[in-house]
N, C-alpha and C. Protein backbone atom coordinates (compact mmCIF):
# COMPACT_ATOMS: atom_id res chain seq x y z
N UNK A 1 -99.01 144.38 107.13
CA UNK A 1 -98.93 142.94 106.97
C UNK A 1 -100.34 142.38 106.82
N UNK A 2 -100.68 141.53 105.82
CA UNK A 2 -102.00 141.11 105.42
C UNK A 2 -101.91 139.64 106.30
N UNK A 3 -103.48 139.24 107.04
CA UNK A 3 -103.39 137.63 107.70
C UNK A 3 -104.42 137.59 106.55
N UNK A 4 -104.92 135.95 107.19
CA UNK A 4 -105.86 135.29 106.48
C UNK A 4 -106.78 134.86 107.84
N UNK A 5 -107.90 135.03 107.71
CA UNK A 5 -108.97 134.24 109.05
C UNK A 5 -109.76 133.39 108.35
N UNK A 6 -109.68 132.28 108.79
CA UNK A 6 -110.54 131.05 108.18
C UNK A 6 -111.34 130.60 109.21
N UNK A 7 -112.47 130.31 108.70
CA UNK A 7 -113.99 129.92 110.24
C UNK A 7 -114.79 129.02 109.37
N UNK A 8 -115.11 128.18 110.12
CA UNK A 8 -116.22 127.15 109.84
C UNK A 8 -116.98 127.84 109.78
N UNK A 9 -118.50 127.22 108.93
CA UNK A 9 -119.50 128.04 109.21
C UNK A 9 -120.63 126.58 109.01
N UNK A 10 -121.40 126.37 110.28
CA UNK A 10 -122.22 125.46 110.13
C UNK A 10 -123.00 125.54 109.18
N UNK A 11 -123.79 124.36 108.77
CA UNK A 11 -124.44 124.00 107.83
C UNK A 11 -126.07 125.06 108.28
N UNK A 12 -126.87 124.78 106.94
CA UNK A 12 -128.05 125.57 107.61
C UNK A 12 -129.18 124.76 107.02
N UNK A 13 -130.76 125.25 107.04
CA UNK A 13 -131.39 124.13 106.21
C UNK A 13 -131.43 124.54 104.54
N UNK A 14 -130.66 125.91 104.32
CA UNK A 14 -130.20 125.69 102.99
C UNK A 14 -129.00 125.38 102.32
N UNK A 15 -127.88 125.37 103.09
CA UNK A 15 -126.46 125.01 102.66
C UNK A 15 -126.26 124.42 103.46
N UNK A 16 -124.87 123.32 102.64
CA UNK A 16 -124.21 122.33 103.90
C UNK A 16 -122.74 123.35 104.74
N UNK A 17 -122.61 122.76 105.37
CA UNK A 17 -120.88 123.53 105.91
C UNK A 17 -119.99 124.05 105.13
N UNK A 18 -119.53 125.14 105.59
CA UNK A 18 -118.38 125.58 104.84
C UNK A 18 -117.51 126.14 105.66
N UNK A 19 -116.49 126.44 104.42
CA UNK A 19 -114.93 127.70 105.33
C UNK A 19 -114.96 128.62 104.56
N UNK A 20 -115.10 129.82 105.35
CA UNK A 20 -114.96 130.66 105.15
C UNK A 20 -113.08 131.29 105.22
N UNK A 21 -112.78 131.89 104.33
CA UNK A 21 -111.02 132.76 104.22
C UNK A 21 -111.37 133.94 104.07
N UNK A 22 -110.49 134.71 104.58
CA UNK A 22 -110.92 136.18 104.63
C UNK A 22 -109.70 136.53 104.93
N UNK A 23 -109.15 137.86 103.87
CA UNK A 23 -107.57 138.44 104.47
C UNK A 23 -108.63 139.87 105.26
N UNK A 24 -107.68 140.74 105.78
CA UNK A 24 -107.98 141.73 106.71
C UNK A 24 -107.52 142.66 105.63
N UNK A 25 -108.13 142.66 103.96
CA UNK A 25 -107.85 143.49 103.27
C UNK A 25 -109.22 143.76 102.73
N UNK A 26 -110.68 142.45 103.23
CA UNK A 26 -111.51 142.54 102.61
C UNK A 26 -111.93 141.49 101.77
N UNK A 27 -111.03 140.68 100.90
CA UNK A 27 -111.20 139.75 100.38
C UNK A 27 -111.48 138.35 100.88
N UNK A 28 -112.59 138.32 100.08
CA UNK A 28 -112.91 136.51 100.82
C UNK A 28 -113.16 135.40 99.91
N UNK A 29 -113.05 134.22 100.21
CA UNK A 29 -113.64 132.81 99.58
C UNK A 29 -114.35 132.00 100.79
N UNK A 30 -115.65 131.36 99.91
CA UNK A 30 -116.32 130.46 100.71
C UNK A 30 -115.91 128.88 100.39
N UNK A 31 -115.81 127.98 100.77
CA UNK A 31 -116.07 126.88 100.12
C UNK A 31 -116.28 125.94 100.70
N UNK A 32 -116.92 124.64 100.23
CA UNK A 32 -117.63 123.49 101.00
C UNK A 32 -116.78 122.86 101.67
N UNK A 33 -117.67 122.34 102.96
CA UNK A 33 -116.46 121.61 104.04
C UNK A 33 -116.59 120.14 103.84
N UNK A 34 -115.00 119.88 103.26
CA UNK A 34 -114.96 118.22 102.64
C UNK A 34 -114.62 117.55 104.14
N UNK A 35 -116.10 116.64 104.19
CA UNK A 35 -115.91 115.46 105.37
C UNK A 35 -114.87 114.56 105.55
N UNK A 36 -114.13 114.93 104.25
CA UNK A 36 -113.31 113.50 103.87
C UNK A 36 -111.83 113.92 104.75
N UNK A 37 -111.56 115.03 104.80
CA UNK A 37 -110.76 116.00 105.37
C UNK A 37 -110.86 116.53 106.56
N UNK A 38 -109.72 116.48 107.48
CA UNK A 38 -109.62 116.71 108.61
C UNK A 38 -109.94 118.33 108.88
N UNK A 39 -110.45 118.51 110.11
CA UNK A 39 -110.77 120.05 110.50
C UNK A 39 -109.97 121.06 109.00
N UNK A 40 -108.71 121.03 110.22
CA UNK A 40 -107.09 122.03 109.67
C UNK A 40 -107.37 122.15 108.09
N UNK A 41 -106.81 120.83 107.56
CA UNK A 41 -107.00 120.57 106.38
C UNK A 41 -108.41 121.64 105.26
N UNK A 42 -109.19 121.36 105.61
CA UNK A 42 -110.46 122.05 104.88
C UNK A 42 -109.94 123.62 105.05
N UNK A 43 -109.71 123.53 106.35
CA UNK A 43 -109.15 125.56 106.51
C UNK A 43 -107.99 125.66 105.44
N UNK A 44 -107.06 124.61 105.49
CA UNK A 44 -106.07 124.89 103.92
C UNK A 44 -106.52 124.77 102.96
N UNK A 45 -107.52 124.12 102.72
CA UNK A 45 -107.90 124.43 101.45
C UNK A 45 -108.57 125.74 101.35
N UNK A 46 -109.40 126.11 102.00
CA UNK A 46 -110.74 127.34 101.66
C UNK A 46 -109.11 128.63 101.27
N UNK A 47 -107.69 128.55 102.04
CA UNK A 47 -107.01 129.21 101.86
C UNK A 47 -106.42 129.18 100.23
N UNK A 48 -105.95 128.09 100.08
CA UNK A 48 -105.27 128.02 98.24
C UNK A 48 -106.62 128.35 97.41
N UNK A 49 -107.85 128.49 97.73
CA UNK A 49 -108.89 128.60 96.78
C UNK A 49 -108.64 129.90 97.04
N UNK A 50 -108.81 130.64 98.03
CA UNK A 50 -108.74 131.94 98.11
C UNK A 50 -107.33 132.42 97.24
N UNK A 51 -106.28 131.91 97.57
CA UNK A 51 -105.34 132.00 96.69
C UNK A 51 -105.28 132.33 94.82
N UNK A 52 -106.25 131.80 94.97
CA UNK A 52 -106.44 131.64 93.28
C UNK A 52 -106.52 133.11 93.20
N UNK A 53 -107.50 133.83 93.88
CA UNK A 53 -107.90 135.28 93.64
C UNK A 53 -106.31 136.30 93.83
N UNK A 54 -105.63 135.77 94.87
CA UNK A 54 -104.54 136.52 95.22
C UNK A 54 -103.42 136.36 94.57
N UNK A 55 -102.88 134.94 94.36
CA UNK A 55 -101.74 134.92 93.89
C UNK A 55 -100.61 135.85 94.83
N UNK A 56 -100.85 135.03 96.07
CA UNK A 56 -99.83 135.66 97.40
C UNK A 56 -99.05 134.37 96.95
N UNK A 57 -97.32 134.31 97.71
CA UNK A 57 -96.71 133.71 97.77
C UNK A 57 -96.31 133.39 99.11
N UNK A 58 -95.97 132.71 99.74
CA UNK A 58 -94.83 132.90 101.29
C UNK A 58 -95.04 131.53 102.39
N UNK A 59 -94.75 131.63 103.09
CA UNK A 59 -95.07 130.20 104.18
C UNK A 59 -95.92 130.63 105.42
N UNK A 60 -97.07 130.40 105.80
CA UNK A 60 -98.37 130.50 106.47
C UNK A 60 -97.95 129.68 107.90
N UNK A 61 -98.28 130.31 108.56
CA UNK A 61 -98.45 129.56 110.28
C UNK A 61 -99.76 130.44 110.95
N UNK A 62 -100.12 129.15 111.53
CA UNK A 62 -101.57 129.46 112.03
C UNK A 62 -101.94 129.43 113.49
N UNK A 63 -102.72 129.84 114.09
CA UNK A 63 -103.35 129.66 115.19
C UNK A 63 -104.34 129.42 115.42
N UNK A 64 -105.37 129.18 116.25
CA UNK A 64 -106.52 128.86 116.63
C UNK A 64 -106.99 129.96 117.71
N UNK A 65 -107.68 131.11 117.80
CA UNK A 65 -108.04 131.70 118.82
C UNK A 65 -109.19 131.12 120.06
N UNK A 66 -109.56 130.02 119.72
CA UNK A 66 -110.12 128.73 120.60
C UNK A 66 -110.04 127.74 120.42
N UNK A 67 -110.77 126.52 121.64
CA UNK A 67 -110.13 125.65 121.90
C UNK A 67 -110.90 124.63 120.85
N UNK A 68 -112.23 124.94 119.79
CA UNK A 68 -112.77 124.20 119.07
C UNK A 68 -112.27 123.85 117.99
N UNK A 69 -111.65 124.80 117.54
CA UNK A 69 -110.79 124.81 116.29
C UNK A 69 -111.64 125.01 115.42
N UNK A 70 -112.54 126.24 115.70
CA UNK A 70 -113.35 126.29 114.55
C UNK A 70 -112.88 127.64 113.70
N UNK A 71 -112.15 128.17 113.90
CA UNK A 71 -111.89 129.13 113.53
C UNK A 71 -110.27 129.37 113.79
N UNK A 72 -109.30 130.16 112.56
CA UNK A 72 -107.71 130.31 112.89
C UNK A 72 -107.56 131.47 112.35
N UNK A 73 -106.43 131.89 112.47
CA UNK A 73 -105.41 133.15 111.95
C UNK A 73 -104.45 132.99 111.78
N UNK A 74 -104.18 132.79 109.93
CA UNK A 74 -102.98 132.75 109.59
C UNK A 74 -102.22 133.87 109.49
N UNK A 75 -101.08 134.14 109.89
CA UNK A 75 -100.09 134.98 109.45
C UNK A 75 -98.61 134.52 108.29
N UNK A 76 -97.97 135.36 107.76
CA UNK A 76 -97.09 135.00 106.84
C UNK A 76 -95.73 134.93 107.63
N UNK A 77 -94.71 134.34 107.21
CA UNK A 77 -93.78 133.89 108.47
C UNK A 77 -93.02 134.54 107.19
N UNK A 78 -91.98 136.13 107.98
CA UNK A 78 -90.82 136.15 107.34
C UNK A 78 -90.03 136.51 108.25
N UNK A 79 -88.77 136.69 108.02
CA UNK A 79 -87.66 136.58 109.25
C UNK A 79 -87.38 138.17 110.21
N UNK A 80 -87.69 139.35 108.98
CA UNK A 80 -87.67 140.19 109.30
C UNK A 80 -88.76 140.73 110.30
N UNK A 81 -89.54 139.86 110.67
CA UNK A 81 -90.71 140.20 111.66
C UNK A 81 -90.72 139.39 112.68
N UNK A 82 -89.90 138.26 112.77
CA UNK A 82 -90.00 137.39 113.84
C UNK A 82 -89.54 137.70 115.33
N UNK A 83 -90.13 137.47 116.38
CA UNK A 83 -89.77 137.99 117.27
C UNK A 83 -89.51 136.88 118.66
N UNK A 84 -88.57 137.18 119.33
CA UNK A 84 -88.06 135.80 119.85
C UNK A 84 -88.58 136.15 121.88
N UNK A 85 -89.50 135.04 121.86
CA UNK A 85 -90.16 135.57 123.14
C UNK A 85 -89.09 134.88 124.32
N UNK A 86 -88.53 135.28 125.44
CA UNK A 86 -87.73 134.61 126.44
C UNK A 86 -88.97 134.66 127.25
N UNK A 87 -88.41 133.36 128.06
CA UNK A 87 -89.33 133.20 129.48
C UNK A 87 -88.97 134.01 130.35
N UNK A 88 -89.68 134.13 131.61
CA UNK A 88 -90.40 134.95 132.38
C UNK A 88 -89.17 134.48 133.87
């Protein structure tokens, strides 16, 4: 199963901000972080740009592995993998 990891990447004194997309196949896109656009948002985009290269299809759900939200992990949501957690 292929994810997608998308990360901010602060600005520096030669580039402004960006997002970085990256599947866990190797493939990546960079692209500029639009102010105009909320956090999340910019991470969807750096993803459909990356898209262009892939031409994946499917429905994406994401996480945040901290609490900044500077960084997520999308996975692809299909039914045959879903797994139904009960409480404790």
């Amino acid at each position: 199963m292929q994810t997608i990891t998308t990360k901010y990447l602060g600005a520096t004194n030669y580039r402004g901000a960006r997002i970085k997309a990256s599947t866990t196949g190797g493939v990546n896109k960079i692209v500029s972080y639009n102010y105009e656009k909320s956090g999340i948002k910019n991470h969807e985009w750096a993803i459909h740009e990356l898209n262009l290269k892939l031409a994946w299809s499917g429905e994406l759900v994401a996480g945040s592995p901290n609490k900044g939200g500077d960084s997520y992990i999308w996975v692809f949501v299909d039914g045959s993998d879903r797994v139904e957690l009960l409480p404790f």
